[in-house]
C-alpha atoms as a PDB file:
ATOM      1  CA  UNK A   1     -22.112  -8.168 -11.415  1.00  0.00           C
ATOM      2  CA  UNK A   2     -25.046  -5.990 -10.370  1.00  0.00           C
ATOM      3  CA  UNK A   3     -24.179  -2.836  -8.829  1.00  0.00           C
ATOM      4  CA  UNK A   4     -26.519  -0.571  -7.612  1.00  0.00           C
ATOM      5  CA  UNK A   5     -25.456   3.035  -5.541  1.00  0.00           C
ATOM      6  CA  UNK A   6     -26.395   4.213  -1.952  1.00  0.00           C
ATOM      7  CA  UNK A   7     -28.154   7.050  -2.068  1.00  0.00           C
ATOM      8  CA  UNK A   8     -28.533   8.357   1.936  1.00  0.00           C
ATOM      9  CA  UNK A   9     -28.412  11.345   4.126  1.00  0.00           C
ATOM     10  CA  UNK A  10     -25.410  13.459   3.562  1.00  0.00           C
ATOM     11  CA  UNK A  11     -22.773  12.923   6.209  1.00  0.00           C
ATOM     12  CA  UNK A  12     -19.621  14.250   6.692  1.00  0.00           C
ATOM     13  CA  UNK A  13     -17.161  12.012   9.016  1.00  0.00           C
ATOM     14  CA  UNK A  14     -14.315  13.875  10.535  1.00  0.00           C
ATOM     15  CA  UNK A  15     -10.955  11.580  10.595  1.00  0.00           C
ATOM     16  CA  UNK A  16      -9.518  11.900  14.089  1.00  0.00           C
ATOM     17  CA  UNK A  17      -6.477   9.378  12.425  1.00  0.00           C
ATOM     18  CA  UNK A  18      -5.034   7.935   9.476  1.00  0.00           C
ATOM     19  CA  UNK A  19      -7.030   4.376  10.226  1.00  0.00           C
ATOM     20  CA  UNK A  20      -9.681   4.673   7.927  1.00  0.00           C
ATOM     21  CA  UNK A  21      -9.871   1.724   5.543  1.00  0.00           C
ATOM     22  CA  UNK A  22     -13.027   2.696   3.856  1.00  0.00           C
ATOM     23  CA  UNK A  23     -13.694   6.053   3.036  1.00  0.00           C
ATOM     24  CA  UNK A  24     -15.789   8.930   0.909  1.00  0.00           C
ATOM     25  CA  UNK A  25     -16.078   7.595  -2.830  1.00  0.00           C
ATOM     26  CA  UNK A  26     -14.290   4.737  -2.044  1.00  0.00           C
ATOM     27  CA  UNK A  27     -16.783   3.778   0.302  1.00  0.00           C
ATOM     28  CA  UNK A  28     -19.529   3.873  -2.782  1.00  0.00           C
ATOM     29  CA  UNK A  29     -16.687   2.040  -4.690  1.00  0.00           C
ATOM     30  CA  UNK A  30     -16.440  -1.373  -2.204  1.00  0.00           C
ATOM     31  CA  UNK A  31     -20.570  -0.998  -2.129  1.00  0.00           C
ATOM     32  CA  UNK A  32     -20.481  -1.746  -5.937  1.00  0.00           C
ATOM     33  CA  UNK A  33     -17.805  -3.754  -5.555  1.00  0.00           C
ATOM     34  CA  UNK A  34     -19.641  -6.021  -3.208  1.00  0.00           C
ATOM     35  CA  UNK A  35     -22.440  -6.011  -5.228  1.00  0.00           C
ATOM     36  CA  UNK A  36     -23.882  -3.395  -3.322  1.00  0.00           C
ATOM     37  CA  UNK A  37     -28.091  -4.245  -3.047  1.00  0.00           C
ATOM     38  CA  UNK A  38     -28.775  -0.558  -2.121  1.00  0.00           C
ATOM     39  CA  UNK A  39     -31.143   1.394  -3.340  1.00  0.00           C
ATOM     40  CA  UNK A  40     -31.371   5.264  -4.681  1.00  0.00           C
ATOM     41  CA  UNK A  41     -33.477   7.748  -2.267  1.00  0.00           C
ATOM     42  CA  UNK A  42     -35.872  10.453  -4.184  1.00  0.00           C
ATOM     43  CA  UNK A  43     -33.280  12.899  -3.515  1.00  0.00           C
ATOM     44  CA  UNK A  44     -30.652  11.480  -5.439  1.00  0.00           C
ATOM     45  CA  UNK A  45     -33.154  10.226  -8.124  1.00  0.00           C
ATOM     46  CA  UNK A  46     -33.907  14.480  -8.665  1.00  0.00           C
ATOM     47  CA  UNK A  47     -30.077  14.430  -9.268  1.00  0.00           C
ATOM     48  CA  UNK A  48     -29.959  11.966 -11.880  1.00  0.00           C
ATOM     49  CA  UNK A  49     -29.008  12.572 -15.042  1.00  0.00           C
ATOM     50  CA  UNK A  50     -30.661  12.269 -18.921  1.00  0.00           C
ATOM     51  CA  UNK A  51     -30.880   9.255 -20.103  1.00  0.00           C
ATOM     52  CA  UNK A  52     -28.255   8.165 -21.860  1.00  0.00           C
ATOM     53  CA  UNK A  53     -25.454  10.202 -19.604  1.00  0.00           C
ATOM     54  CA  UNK A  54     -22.493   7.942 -19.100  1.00  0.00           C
ATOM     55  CA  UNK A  55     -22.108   9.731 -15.606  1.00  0.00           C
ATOM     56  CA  UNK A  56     -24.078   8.562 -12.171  1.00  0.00           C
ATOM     57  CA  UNK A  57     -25.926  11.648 -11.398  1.00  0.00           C
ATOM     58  CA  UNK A  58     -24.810  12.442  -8.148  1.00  0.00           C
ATOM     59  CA  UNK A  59     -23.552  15.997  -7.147  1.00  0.00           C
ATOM     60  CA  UNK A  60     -19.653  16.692  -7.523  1.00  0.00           C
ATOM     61  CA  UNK A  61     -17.896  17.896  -4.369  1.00  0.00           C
ATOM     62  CA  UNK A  62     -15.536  20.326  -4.153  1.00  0.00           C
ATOM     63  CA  UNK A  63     -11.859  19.558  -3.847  1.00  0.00           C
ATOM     64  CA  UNK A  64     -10.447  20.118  -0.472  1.00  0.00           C
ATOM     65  CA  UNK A  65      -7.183  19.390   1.887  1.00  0.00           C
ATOM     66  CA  UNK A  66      -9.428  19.537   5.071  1.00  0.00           C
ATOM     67  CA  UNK A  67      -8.651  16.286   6.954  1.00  0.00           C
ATOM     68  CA  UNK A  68     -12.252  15.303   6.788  1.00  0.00           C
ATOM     69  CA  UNK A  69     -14.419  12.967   4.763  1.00  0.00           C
ATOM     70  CA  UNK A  70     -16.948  14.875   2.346  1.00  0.00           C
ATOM     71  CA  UNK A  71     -19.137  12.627   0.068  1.00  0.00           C
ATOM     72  CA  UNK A  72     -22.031  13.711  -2.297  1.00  0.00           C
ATOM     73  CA  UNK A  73     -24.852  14.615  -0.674  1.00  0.00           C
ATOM     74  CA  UNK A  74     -27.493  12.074  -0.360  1.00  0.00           C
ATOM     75  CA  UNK A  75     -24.478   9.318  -0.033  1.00  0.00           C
ATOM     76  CA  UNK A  76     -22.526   8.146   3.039  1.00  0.00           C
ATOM     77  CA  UNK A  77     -19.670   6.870   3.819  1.00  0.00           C
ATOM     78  CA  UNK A  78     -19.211   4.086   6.615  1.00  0.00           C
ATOM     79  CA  UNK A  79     -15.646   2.367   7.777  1.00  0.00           C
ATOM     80  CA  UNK A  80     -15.756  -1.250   6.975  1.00  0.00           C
ATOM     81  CA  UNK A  81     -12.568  -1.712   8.647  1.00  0.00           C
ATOM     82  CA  UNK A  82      -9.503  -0.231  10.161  1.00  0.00           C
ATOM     83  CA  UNK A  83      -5.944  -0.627  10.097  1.00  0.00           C
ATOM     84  CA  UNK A  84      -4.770  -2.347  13.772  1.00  0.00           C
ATOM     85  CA  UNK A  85      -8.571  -4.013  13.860  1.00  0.00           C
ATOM     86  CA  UNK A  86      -7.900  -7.097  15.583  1.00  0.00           C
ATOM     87  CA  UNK A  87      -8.626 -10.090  12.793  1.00  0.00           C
ATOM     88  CA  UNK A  88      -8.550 -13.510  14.538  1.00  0.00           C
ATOM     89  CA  UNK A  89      -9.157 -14.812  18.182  1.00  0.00           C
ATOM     90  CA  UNK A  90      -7.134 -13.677  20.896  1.00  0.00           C
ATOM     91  CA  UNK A  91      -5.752 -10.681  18.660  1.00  0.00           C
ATOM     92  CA  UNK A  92      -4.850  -7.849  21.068  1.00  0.00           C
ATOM     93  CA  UNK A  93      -7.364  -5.034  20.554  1.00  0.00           C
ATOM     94  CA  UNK A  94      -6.277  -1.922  18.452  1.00  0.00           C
ATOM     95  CA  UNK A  95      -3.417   0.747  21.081  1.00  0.00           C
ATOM     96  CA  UNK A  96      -3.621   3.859  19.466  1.00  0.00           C
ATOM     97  CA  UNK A  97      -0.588   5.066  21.605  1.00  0.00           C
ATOM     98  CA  UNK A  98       1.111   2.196  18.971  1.00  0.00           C
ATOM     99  CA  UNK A  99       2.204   0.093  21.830  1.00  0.00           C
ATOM    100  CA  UNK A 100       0.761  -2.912  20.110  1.00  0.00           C
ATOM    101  CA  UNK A 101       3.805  -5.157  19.724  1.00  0.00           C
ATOM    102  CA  UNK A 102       5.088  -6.971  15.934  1.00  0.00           C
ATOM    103  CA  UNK A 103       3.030 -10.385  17.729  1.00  0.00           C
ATOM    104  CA  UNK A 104       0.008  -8.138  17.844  1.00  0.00           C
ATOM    105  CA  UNK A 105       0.484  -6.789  14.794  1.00  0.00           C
ATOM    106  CA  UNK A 106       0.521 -10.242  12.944  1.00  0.00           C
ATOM    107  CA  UNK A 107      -3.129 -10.417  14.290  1.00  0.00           C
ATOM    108  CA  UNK A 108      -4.484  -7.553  13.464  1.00  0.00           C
ATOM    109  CA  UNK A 109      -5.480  -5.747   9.813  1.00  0.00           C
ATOM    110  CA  UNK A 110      -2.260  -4.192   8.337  1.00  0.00           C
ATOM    111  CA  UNK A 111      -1.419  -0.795   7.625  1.00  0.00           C
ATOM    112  CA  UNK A 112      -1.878   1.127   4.522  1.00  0.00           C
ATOM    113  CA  UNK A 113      -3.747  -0.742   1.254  1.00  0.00           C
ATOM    114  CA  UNK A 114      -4.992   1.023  -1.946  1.00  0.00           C
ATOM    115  CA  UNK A 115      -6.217  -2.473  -3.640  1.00  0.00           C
ATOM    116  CA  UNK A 116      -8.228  -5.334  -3.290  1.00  0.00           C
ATOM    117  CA  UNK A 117      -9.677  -8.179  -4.646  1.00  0.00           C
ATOM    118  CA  UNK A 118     -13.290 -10.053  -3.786  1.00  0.00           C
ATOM    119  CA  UNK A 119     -14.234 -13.748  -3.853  1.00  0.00           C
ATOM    120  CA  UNK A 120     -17.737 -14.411  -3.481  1.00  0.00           C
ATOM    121  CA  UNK A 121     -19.443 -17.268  -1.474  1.00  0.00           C
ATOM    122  CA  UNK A 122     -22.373 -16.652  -2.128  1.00  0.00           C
ATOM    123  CA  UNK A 123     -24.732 -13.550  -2.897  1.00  0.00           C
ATOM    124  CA  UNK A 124     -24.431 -12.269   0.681  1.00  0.00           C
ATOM    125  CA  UNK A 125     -20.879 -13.428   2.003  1.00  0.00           C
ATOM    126  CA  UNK A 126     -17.426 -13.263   0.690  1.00  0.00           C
ATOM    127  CA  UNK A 127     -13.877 -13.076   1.596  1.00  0.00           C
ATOM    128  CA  UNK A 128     -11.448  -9.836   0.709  1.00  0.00           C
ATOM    129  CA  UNK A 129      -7.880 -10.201  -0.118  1.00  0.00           C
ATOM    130  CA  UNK A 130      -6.566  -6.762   0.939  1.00  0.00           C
ATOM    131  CA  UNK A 131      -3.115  -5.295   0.407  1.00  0.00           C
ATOM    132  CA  UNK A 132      -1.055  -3.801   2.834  1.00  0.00           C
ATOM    133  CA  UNK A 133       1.806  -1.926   1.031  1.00  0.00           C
ATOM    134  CA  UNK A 134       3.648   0.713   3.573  1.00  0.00           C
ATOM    135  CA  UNK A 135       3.681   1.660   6.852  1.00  0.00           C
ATOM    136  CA  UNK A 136       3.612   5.186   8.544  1.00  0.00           C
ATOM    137  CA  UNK A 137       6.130   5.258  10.951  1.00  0.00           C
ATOM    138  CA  UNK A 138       5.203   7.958  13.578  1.00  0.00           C
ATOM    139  CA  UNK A 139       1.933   6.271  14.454  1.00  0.00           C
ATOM    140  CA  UNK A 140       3.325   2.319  14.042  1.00  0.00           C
ATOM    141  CA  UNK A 141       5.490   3.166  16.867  1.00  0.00           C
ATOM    142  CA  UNK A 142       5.030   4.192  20.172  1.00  0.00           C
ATOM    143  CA  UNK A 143       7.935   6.240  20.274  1.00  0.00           C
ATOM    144  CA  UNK A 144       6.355   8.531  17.418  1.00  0.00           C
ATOM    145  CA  UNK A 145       9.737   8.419  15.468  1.00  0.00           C
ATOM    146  CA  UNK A 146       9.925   7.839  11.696  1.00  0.00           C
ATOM    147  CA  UNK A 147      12.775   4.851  11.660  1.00  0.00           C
ATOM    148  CA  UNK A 148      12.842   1.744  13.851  1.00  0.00           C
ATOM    149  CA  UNK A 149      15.234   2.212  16.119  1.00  0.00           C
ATOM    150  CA  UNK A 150      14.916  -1.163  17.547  1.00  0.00           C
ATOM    151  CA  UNK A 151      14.653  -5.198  16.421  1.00  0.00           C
ATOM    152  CA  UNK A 152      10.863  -5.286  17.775  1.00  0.00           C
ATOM    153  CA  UNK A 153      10.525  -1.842  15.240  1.00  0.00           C
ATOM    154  CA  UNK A 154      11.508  -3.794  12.767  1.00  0.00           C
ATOM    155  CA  UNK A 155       9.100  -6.843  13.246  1.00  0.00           C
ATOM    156  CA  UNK A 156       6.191  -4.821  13.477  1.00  0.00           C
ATOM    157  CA  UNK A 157       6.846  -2.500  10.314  1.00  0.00           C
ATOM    158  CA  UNK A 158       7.240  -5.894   8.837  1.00  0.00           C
ATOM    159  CA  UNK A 159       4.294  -7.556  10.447  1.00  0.00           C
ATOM    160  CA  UNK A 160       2.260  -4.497   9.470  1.00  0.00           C
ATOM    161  CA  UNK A 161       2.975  -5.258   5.590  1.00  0.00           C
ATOM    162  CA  UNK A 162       2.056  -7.881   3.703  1.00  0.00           C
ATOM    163  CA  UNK A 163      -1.573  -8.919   3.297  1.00  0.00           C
ATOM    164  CA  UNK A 164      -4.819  -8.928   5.367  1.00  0.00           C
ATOM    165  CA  UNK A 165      -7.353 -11.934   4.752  1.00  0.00           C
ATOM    166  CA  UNK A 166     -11.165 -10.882   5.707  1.00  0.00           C
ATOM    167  CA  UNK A 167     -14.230 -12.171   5.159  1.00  0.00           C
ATOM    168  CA  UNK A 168     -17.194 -10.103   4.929  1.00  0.00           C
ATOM    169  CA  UNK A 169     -20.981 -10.599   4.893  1.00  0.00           C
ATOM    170  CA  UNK A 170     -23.661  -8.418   4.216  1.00  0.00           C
ATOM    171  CA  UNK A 171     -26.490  -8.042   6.881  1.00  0.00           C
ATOM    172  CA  UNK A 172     -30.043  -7.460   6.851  1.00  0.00           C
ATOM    173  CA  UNK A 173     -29.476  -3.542   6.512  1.00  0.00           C
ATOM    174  CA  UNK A 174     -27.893  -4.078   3.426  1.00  0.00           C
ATOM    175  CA  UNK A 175     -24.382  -3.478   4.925  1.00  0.00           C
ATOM    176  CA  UNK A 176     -21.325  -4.683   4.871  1.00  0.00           C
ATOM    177  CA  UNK A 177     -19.685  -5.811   7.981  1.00  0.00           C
ATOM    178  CA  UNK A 178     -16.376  -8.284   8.606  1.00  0.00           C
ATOM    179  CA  UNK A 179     -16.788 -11.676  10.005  1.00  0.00           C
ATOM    180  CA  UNK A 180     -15.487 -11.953  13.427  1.00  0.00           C
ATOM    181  CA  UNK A 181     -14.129 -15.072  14.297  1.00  0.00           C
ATOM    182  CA  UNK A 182     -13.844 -16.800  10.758  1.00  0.00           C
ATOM    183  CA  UNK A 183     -11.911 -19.503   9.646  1.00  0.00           C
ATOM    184  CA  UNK A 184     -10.521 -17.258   6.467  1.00  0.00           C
ATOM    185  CA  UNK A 185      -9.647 -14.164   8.566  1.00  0.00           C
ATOM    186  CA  UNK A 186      -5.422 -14.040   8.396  1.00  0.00           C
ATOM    187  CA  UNK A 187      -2.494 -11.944   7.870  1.00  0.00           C
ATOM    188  CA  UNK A 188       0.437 -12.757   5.211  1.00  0.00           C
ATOM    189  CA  UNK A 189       3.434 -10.463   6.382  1.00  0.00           C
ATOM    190  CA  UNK A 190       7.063 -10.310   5.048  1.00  0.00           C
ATOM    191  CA  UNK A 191       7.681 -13.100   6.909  1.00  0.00           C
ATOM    192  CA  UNK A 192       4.821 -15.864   6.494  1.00  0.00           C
ATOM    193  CA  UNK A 193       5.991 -18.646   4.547  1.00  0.00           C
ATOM    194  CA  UNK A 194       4.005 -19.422   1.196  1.00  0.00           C
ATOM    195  CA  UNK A 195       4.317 -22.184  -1.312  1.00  0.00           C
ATOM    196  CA  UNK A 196       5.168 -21.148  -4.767  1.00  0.00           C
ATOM    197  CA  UNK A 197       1.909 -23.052  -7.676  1.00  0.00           C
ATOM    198  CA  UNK A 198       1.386 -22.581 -11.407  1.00  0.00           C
ATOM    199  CA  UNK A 199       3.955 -22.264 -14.064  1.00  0.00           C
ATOM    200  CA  UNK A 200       6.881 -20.139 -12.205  1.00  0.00           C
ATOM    201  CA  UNK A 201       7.309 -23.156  -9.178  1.00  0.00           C
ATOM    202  CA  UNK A 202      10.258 -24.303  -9.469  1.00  0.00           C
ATOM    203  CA  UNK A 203      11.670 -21.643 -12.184  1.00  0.00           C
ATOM    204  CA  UNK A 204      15.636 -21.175 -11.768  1.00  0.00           C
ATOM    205  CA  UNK A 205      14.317 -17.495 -11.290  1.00  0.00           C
ATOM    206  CA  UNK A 206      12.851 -18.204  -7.817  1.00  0.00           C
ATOM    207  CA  UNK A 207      15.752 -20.890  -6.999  1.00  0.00           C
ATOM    208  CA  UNK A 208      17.998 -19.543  -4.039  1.00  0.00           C
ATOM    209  CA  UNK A 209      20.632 -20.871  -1.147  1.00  0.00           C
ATOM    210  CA  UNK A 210      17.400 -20.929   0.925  1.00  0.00           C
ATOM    211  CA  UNK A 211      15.201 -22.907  -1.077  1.00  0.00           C
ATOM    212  CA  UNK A 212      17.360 -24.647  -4.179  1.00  0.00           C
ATOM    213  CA  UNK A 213      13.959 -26.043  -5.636  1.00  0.00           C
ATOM    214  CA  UNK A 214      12.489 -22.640  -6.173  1.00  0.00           C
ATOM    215  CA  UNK A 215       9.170 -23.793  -4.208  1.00  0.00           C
ATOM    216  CA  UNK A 216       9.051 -21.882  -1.213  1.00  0.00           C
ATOM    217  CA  UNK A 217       9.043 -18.119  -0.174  1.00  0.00           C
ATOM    218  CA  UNK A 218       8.964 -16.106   2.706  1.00  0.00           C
ATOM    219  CA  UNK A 219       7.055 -13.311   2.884  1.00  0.00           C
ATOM    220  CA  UNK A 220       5.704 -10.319   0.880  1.00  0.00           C
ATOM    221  CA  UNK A 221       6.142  -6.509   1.300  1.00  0.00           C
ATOM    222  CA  UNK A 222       5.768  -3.381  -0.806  1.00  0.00           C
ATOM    223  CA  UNK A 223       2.997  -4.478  -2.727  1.00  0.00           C
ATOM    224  CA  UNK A 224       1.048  -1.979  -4.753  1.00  0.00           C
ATOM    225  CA  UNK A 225      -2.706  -2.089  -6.186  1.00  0.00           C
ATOM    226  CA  UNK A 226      -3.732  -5.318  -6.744  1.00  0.00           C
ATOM    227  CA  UNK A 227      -4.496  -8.188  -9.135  1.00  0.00           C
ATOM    228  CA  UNK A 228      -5.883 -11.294  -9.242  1.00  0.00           C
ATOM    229  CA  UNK A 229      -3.614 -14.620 -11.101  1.00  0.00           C
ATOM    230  CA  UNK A 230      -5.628 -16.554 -13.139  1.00  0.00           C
ATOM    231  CA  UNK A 231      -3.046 -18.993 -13.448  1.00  0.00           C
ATOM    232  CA  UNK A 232      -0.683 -18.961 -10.299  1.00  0.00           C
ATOM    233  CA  UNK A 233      -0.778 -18.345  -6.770  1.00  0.00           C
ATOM    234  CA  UNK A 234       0.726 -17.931  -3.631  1.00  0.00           C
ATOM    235  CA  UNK A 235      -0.419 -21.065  -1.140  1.00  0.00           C
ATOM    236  CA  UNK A 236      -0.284 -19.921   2.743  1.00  0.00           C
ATOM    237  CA  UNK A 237       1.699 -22.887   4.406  1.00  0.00           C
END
């Protein structure tokens, strides 16, 4: 994989809320990750360091709890996408009062991820397989509580788990941006049913009263980082 680093005007992004997907480093991390195709500014080429410097050359910032996004200068940082985002047609569009219900929620990008994993199409269009491993209470609900206190609670904390399916393409700017409609886009929350492949269907392990063949699952929660299965995997039904 070729990666190559932005190198832009400094920007620092305030965060008005906890909905940013893509963010400071990380946001130069998914560029490389995507095979990024930007290119270094003279600015950030004075930076560089001797050759032969396992280090990238840019400036180091300082650390900070400011709620605020600081990257190096001559780098920025842009959101590629957001929890609550809607994902597929007819998803509701993002309430940041929370009033979105658990149906709404199964439409839209899930709550918190910290890993992901890219399958290319081709050199300019892919599709991200994103992990969505907790929720934050207070601003899931519209009640601003930290525990359900109702079923429909419930189903959106577990709609808001799980996995988000997006495809992404990069556009003539050289940036990344997610593919409204597409066929790929989905959610896989604690309670989608999959369809167990590879070398564990079947295994007594996975046999229960629900499912005696050990074939079928429903749903996934709690997941942390990520990894891709060279040899099994998890079939949407």
């Amino acid at each position: 994989m070729k990666i190559e680093l932005s190198a832009l005007s400094t920007d620092r992004l305030p965060d008005p809320l906890r909905r940013k997907f893509l963010a400071g480093s990380g946001a130069i991390g998914l560029t490389g990750f995507l095979s990024g195709g930007l290119t270094l500014s003279g600015s950030a080429l004075a930076q560089e360091k001797p050759a032969g410097s396992p280090l990238l050359g840019f400036q180091a910032i300082a650390a900070s709890t400011a709620d605020e996004i600081v990257v190096a200068p001559g780098y920025r940082a842009d959101v590629l996408i957001s929890w609550g985002d809607p994902l597929v047609n007819g998803a509701a569009a993002f309430d940041p009062q929370g009033n979105n219900s658990a149906e709404d929620q199964e439409k839209q990008f899930g709550d918190n991820n910290d890993g992901m994993s890219f399958f290319a199409i081709n050199d300019h269009r892919g599709v991200m397989a994103i992990n969505n491993e907790y929720v934050n209470e207070p601003t899931l609900f519209a009640h601003g509580g930290s525990k359900a206190t109702s079923l429909e609670d419930v189903k959106k904390s577990q709609a808001a788990h799980g996995i988000s399916i997006v495809e992404v393409k990069r556009g003539e700017d050289n940036r990344w941006q997610v593919v409204r409609p597409s066929d790929y886009n989905r959610r896989i929350t604690a309670n989608t049913p999959m369809r167990f492949s590879g070398p564990a269907a079947g295994d007594k392990a996975l046999q229960t009263a629900a499912d005696p063949q050990g074939m079928h699952v429903l749903g996934t929660f709690g997941n942390c980082a990520n990894g891709k299965n060279a040899v099994g995997h998890l079939s949407h039904l």
